[in-house]
N, C-alpha and C. Protein backbone atom coordinates (compact mmCIF):
# COMPACT_ATOMS: atom_id res chain seq x y z
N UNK A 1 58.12 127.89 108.45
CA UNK A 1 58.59 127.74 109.82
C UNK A 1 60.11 127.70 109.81
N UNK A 2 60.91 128.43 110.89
CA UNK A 2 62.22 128.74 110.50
C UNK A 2 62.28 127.72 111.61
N UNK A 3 63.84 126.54 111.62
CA UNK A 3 63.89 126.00 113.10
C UNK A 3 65.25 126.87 113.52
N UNK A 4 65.23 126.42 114.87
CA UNK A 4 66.59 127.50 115.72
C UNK A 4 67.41 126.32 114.99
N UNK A 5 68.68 126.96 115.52
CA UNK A 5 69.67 126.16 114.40
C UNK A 5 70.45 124.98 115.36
N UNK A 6 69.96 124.98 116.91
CA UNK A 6 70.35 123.75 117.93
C UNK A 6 69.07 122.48 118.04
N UNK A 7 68.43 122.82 116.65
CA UNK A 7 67.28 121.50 116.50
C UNK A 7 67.66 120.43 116.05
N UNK A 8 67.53 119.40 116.66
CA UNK A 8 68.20 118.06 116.06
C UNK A 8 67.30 117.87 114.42
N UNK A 9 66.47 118.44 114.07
CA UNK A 9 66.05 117.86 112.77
C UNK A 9 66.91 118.87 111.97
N UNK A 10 67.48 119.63 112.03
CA UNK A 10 68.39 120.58 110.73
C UNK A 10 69.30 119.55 110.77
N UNK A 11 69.87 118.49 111.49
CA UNK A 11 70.85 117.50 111.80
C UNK A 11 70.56 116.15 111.07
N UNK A 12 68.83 116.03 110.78
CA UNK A 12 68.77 115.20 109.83
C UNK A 12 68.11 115.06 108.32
N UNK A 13 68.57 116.47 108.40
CA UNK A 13 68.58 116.97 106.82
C UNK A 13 69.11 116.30 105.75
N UNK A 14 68.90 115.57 104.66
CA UNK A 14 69.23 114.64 103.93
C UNK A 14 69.88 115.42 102.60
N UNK A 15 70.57 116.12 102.07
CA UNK A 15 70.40 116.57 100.61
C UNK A 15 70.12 115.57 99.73
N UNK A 16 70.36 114.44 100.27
CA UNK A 16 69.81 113.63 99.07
C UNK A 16 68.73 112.98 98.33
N UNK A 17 68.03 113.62 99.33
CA UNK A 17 66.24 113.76 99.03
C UNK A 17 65.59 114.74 97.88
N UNK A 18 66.65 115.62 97.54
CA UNK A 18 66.24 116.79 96.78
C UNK A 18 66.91 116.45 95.69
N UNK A 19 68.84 116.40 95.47
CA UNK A 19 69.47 116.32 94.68
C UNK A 19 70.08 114.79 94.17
N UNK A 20 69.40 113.70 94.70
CA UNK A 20 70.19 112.59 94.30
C UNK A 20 71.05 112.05 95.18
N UNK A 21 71.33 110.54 95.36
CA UNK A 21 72.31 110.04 96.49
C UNK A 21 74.15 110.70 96.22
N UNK A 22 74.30 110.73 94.81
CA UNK A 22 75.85 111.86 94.59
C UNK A 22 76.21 112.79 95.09
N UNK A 23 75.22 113.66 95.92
CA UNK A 23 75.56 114.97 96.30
C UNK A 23 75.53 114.37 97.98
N UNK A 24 75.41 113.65 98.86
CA UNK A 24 75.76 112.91 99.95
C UNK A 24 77.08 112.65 99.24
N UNK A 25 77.50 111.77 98.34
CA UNK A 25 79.15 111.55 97.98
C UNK A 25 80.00 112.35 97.86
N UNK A 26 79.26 113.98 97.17
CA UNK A 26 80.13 114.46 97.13
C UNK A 26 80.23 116.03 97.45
N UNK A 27 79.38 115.83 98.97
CA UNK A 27 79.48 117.40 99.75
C UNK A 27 80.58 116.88 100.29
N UNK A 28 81.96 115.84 100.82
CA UNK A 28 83.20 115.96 101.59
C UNK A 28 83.92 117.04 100.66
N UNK A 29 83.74 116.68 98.88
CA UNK A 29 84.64 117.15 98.41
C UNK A 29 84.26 118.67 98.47
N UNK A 30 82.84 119.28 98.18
CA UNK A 30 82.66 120.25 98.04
C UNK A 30 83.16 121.01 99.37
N UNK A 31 82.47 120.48 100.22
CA UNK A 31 83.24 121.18 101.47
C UNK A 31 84.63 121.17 101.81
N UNK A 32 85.77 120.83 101.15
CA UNK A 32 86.79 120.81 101.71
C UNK A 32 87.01 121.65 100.25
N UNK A 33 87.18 121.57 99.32
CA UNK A 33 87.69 122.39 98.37
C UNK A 33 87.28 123.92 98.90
N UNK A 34 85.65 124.05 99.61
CA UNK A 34 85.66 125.54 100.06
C UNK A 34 86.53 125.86 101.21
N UNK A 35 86.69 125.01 102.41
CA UNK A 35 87.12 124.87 103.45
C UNK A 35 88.61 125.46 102.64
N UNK A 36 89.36 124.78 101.63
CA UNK A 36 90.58 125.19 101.28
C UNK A 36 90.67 126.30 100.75
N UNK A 37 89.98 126.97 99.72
CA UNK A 37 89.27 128.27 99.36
C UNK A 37 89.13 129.48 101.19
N UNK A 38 88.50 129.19 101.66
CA UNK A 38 88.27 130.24 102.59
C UNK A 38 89.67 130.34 103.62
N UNK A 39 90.18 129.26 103.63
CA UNK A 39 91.42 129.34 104.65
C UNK A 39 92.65 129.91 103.92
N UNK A 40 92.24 130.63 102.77
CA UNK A 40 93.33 131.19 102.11
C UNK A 40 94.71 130.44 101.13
N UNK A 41 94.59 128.37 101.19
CA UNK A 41 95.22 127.86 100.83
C UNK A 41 95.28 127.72 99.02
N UNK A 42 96.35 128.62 98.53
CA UNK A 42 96.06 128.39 97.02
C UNK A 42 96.50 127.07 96.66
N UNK A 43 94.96 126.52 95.50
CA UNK A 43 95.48 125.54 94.88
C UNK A 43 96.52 125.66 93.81
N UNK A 44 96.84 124.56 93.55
CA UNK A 44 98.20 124.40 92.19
C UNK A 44 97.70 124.93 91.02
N UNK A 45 98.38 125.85 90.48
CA UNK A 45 97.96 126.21 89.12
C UNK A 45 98.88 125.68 88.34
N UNK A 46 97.97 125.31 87.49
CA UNK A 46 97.78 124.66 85.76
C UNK A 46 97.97 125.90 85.09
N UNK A 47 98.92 126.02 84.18
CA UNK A 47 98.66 127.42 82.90
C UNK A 47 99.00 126.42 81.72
N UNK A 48 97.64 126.60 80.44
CA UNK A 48 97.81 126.12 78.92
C UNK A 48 99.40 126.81 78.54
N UNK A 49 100.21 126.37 78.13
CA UNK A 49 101.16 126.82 77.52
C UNK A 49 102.59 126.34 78.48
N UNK A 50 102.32 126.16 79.65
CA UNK A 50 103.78 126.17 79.95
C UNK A 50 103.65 124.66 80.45
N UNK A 51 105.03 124.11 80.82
CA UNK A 51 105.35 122.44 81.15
C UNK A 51 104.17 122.22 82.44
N UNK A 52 103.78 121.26 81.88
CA UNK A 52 102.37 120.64 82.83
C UNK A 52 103.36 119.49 83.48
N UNK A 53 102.55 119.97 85.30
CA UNK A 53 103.14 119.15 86.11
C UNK A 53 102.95 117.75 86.09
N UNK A 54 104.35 116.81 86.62
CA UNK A 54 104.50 115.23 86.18
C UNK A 54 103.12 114.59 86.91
N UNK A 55 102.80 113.57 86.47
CA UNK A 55 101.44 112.54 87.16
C UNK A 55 102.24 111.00 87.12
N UNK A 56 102.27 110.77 88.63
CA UNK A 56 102.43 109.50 88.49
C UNK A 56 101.64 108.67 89.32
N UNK A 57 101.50 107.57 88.88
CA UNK A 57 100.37 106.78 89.47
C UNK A 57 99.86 105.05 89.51
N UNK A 58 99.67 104.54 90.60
CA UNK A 58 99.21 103.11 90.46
C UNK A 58 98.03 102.89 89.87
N UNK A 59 97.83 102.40 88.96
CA UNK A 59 96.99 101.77 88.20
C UNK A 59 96.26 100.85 88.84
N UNK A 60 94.68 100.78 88.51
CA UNK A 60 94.13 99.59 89.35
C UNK A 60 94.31 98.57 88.83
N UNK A 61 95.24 98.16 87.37
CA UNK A 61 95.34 96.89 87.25
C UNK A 61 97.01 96.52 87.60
N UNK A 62 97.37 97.49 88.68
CA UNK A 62 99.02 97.23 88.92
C UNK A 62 100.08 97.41 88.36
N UNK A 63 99.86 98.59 86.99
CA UNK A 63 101.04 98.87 86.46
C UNK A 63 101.30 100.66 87.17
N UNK A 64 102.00 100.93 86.71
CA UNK A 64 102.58 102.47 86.84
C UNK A 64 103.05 103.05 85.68
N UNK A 65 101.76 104.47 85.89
CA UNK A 65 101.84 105.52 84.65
C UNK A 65 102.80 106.72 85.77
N UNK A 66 103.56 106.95 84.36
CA UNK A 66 104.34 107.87 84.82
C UNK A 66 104.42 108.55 83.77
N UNK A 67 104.30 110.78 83.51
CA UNK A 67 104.20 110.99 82.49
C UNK A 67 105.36 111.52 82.02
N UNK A 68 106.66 111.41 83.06
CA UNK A 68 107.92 111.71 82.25
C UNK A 68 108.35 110.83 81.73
N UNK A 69 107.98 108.98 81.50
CA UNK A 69 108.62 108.24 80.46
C UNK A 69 107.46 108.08 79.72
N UNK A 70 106.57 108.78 79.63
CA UNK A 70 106.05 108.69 78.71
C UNK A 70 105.80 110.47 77.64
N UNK A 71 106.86 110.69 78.44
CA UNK A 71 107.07 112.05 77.04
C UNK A 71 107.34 111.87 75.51
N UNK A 72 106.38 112.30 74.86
CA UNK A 72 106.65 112.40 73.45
C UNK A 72 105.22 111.49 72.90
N UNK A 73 104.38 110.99 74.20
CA UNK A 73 103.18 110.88 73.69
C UNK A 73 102.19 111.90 74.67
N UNK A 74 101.12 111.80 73.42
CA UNK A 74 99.99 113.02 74.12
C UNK A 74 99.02 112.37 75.18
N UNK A 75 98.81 113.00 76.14
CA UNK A 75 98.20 112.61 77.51
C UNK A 75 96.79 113.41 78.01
N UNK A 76 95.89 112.42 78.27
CA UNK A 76 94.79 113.10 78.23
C UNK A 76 94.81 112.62 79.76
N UNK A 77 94.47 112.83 81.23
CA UNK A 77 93.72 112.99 82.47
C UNK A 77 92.89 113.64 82.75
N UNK A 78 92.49 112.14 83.05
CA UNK A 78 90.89 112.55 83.42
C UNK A 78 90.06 112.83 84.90
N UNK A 79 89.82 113.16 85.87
CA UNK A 79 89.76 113.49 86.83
C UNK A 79 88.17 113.09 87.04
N UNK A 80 87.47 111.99 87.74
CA UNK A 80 86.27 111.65 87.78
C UNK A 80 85.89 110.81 88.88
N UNK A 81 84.41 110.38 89.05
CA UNK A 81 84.13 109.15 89.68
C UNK A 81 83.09 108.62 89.83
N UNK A 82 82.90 107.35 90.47
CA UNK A 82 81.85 106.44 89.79
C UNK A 82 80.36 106.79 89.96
N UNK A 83 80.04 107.86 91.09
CA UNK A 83 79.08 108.52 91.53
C UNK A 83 78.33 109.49 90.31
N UNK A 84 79.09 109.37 89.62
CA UNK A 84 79.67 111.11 88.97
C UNK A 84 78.74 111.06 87.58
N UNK A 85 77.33 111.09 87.31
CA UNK A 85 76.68 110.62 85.99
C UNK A 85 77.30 111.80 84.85
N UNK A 86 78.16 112.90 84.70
CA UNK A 86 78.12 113.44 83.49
C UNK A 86 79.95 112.41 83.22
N UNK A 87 80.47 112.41 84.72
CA UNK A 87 82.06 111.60 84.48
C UNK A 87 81.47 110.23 83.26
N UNK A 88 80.28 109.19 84.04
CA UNK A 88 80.18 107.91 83.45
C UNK A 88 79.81 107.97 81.99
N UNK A 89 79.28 109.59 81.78
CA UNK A 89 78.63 109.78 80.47
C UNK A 89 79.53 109.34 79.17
N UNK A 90 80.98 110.49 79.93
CA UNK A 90 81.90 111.14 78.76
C UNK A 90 83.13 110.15 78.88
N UNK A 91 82.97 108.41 79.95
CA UNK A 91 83.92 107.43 79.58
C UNK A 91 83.58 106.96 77.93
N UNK A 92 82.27 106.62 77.80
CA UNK A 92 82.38 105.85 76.28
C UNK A 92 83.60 106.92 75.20
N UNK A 93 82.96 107.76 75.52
CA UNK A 93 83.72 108.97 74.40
C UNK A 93 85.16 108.44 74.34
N UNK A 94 85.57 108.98 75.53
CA UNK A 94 87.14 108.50 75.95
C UNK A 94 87.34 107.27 75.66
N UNK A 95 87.19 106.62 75.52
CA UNK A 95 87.44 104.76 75.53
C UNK A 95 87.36 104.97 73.99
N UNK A 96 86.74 105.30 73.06
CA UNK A 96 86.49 105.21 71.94
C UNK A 96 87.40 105.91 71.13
N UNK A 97 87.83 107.38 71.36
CA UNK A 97 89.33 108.10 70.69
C UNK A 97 89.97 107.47 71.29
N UNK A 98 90.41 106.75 72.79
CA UNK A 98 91.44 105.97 72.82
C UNK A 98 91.83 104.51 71.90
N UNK A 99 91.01 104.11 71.84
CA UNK A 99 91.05 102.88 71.14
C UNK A 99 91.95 103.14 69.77
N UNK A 100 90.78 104.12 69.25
CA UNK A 100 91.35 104.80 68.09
C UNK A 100 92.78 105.42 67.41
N UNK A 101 93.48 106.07 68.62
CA UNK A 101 94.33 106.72 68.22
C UNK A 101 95.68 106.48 69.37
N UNK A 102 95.08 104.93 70.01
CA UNK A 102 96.77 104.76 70.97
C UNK A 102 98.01 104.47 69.96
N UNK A 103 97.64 103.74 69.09
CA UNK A 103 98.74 103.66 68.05
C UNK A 103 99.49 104.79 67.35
N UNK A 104 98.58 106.18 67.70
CA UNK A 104 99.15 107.10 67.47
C UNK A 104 100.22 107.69 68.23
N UNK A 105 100.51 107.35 69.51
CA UNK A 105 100.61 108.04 70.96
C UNK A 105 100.20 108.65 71.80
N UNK A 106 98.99 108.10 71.82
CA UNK A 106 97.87 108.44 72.73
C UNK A 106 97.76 107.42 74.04
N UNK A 107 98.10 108.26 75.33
CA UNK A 107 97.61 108.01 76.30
C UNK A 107 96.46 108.44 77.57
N UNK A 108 95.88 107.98 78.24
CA UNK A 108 94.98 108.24 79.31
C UNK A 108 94.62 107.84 79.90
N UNK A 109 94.79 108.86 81.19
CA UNK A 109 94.75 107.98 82.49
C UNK A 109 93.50 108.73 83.58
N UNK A 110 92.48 108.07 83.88
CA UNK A 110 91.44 108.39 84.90
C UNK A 110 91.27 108.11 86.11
N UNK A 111 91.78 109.06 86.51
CA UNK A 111 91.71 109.44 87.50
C UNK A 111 90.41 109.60 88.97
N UNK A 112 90.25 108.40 89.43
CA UNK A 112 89.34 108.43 90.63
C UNK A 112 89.51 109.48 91.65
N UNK A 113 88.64 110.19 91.80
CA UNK A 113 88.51 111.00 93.22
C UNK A 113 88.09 110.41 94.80
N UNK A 114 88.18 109.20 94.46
CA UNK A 114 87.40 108.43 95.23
C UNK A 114 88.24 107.70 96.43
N UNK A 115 87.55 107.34 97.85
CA UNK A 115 88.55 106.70 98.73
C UNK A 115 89.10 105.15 98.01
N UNK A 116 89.75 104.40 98.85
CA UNK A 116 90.06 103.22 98.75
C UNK A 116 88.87 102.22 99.08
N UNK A 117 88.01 102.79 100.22
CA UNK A 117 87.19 102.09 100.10
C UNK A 117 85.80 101.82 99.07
N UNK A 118 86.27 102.58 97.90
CA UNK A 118 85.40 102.80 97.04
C UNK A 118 85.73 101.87 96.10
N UNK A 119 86.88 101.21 96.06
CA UNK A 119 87.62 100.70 94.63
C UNK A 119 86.81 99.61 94.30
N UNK A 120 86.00 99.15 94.67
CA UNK A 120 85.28 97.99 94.30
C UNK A 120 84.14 98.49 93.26
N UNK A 121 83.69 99.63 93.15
CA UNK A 121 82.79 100.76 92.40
C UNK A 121 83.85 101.26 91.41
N UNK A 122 84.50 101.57 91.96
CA UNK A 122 85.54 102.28 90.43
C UNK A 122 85.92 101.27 89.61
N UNK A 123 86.37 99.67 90.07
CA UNK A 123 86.74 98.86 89.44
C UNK A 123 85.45 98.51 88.04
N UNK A 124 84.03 98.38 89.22
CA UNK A 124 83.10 98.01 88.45
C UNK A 124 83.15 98.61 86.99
N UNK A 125 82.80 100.19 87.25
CA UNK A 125 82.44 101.15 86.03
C UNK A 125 84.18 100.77 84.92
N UNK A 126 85.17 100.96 85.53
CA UNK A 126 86.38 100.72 84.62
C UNK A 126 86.52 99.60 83.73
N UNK A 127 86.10 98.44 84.15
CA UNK A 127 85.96 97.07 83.50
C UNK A 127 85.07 97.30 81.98
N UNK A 128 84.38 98.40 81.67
CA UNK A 128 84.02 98.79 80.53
C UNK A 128 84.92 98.73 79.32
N UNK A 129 86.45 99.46 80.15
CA UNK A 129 87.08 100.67 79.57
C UNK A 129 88.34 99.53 79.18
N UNK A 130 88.85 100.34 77.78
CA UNK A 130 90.18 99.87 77.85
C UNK A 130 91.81 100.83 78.63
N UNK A 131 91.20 102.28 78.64
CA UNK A 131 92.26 102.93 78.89
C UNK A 131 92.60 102.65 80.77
N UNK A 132 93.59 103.28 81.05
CA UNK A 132 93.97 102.89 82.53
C UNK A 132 93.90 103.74 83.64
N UNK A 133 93.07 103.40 84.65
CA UNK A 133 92.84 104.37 85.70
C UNK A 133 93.30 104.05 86.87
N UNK A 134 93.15 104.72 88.17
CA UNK A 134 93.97 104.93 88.98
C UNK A 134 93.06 105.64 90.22
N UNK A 135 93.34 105.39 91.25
CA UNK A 135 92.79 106.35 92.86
C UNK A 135 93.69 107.40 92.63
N UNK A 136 93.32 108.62 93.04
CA UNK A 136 93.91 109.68 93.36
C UNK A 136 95.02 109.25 94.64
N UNK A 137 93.97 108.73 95.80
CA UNK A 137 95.24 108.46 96.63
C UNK A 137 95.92 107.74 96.58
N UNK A 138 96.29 107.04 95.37
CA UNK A 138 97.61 106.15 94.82
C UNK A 138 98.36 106.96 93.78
N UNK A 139 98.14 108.15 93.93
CA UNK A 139 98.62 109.04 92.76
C UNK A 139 98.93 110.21 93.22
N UNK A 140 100.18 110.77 92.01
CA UNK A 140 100.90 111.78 92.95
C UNK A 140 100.48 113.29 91.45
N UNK A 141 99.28 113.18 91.84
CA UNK A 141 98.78 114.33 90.39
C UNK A 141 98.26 116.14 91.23
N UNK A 142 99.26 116.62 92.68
CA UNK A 142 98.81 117.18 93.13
C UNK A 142 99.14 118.99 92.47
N UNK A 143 99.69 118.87 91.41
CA UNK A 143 100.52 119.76 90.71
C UNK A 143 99.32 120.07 89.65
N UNK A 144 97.99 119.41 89.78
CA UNK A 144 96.80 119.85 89.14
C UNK A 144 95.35 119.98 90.06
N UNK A 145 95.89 120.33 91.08
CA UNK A 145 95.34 120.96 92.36
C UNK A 145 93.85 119.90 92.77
N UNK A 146 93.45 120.00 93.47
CA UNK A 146 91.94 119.38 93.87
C UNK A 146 90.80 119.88 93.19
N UNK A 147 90.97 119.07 92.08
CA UNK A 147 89.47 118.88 91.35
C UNK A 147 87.92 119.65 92.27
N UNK A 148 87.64 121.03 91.72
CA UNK A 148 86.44 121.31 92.48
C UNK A 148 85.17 121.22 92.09
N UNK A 149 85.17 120.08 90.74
CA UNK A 149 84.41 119.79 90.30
C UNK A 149 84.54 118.48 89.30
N UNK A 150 83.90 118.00 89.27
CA UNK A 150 84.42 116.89 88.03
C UNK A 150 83.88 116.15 87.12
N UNK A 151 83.23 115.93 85.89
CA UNK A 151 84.85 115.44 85.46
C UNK A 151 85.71 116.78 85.20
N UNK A 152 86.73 116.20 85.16
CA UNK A 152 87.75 117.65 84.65
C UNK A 152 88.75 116.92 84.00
N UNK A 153 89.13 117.64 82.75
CA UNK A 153 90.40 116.70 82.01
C UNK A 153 91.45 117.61 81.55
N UNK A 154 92.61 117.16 81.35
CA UNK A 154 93.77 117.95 81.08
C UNK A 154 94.64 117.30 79.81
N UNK A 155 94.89 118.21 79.26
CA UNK A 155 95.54 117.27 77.78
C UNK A 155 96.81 118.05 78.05
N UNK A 156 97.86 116.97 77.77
CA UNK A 156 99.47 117.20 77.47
C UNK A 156 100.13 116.85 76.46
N UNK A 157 100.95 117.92 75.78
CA UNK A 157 101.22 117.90 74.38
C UNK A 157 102.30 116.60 74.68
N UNK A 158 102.95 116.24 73.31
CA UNK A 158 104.17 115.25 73.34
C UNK A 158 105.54 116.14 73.74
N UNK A 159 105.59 116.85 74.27
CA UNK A 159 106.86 117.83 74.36
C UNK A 159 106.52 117.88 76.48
N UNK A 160 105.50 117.59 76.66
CA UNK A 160 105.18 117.83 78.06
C UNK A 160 104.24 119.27 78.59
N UNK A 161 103.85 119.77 77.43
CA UNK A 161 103.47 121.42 77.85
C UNK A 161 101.77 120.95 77.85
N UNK A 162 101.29 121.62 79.06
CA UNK A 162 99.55 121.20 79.08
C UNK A 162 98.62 122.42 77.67
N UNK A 163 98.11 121.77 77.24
CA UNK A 163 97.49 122.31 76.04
C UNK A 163 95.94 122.46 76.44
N UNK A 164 95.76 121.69 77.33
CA UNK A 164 94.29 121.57 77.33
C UNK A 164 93.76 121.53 78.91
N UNK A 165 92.96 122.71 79.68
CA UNK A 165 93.23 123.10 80.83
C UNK A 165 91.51 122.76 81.31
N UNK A 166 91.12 121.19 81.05
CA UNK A 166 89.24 121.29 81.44
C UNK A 166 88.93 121.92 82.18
N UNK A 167 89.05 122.72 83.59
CA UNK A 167 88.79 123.23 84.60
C UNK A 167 87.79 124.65 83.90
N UNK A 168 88.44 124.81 82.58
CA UNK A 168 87.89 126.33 82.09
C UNK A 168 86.34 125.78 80.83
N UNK A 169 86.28 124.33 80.78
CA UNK A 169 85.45 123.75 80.07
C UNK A 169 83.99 123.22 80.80
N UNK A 170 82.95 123.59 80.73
CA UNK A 170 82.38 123.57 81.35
C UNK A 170 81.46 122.54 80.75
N UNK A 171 81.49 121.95 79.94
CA UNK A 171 80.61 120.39 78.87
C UNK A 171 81.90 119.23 79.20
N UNK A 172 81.05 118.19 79.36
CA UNK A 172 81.67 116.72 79.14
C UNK A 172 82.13 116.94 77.73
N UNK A 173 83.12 115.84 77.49
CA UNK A 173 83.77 115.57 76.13
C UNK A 173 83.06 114.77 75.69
N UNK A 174 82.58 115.07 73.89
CA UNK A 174 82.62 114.11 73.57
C UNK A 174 83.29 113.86 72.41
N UNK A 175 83.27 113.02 71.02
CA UNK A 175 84.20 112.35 70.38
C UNK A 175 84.80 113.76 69.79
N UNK A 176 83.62 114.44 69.23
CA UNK A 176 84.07 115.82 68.66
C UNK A 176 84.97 116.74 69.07
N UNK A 177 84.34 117.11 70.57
CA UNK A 177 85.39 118.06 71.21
C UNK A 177 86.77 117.36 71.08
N UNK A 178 86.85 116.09 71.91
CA UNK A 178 88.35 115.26 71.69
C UNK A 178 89.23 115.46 70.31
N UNK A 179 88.32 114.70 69.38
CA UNK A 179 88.71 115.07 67.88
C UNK A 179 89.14 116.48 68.17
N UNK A 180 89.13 118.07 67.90
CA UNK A 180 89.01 119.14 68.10
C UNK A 180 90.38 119.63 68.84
N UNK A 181 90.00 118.84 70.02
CA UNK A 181 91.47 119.58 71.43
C UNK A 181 92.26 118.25 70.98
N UNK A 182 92.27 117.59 70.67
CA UNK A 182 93.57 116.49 71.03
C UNK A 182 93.82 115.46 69.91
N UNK A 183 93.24 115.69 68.75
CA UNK A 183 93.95 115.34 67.64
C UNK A 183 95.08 116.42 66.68
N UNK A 184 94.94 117.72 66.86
CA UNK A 184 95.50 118.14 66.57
C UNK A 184 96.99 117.54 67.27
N UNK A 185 97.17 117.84 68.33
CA UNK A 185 98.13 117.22 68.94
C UNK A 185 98.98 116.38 68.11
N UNK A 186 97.60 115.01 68.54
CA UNK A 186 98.43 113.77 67.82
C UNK A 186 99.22 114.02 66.43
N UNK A 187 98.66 114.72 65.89
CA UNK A 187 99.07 115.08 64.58
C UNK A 187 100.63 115.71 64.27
N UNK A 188 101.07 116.31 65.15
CA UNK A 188 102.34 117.18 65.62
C UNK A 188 103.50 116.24 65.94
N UNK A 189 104.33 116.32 65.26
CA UNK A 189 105.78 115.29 65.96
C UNK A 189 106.01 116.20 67.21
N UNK A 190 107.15 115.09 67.46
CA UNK A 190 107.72 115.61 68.72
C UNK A 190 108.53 116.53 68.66
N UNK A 191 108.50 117.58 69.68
CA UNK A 191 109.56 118.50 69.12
C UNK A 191 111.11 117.79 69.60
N UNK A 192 112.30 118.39 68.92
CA UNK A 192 113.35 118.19 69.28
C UNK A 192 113.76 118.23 70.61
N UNK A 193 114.24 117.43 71.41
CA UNK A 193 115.03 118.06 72.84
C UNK A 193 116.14 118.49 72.81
């Protein structure tokens, strides 16, 4: 049975009956990333190789990451949220090379997609974690365009150049891949300025 499309029941169509209560969380984003897509607005491009744009940002425990004083260590962002079961998967991972290798100069910062009125959920899942995260809308990371999917992560060498472009990665991280994309890194001095 087809209904006309002025039927109030196409109006109380649930997707979340089929796909899970996440996809209610996160058709705003899907629809506005297309909405930005069809209206011709290009997002920010990211290119591996050349200076990856600055991220700065309030922290939910009140400090401020900023990644031009923190040049000359390697930077992993993470782009996720608490809705998000492959994001909550690939925190242990992350929390675990961080632990590991901050003494190296390793930093990372995760990045919520999420409103303000969500922070009581992002706080929850973060309280796991040792590394430091952040709301998007307390953060000025728009130079890595609107996440049209997520998680999505971006690695920045110690010189500032993005090395690692997740958007083209289509698997969660785990210790291996990290090990793989972002120890090499660590491994690399800084270049000269």
């Amino acid at each position: 049975m087809r209904l006309p499309a002025n039927d109030p029941r196409i109006a109380s169509i649930d997707p979340s009956r089929w796909f899970g209560t996440g996809v209610r969380r996160a058709l705003p984003i899907l629809v506005g990333s297309l909405l930005t897509l069809g209206a011709g607005h290009a997002a920010a491009q990211v290119h591996e190789g050349e200076q990856a744009p600055s991220i700065r940002a309030q922290t939910l425990s009140g400090g401020e990451f900023d990644s031009v004083s923190r040049r000359g260590k390697v930077i992993v962002l993470n782009f996720w949220a608490s809705w998000c079961k492959p994001c909550r998967e690939e925190m242990p991972a992350l929390d675990a090379f961080y632990r590991a290798h901050r003494s190296e100069g390793l930093e990372v910062l995760a990045v919520s997609v999420e409103d303000a009125s969500d922070l009581a959920k992002v706080r929850q899942v973060m309280k796991k974690f040792t590394f430091p995260a952040a709301l998007a809308s307390g953060s000025q990371t728009d130079g890595y365009g609107r996440p049209w999917r997520i998680p999505v992560t971006y690695v920045v060498d110690r010189s500032g150049v993005l090395r690692f472009d997740g958007s083209k990665f289509a698997k969660t991280l785990d210790l291996r891949s990290l090990e793989r994309i972002v120890g090499p890194l660590l491994r690399q001095r800084r270049a000269s300025a």
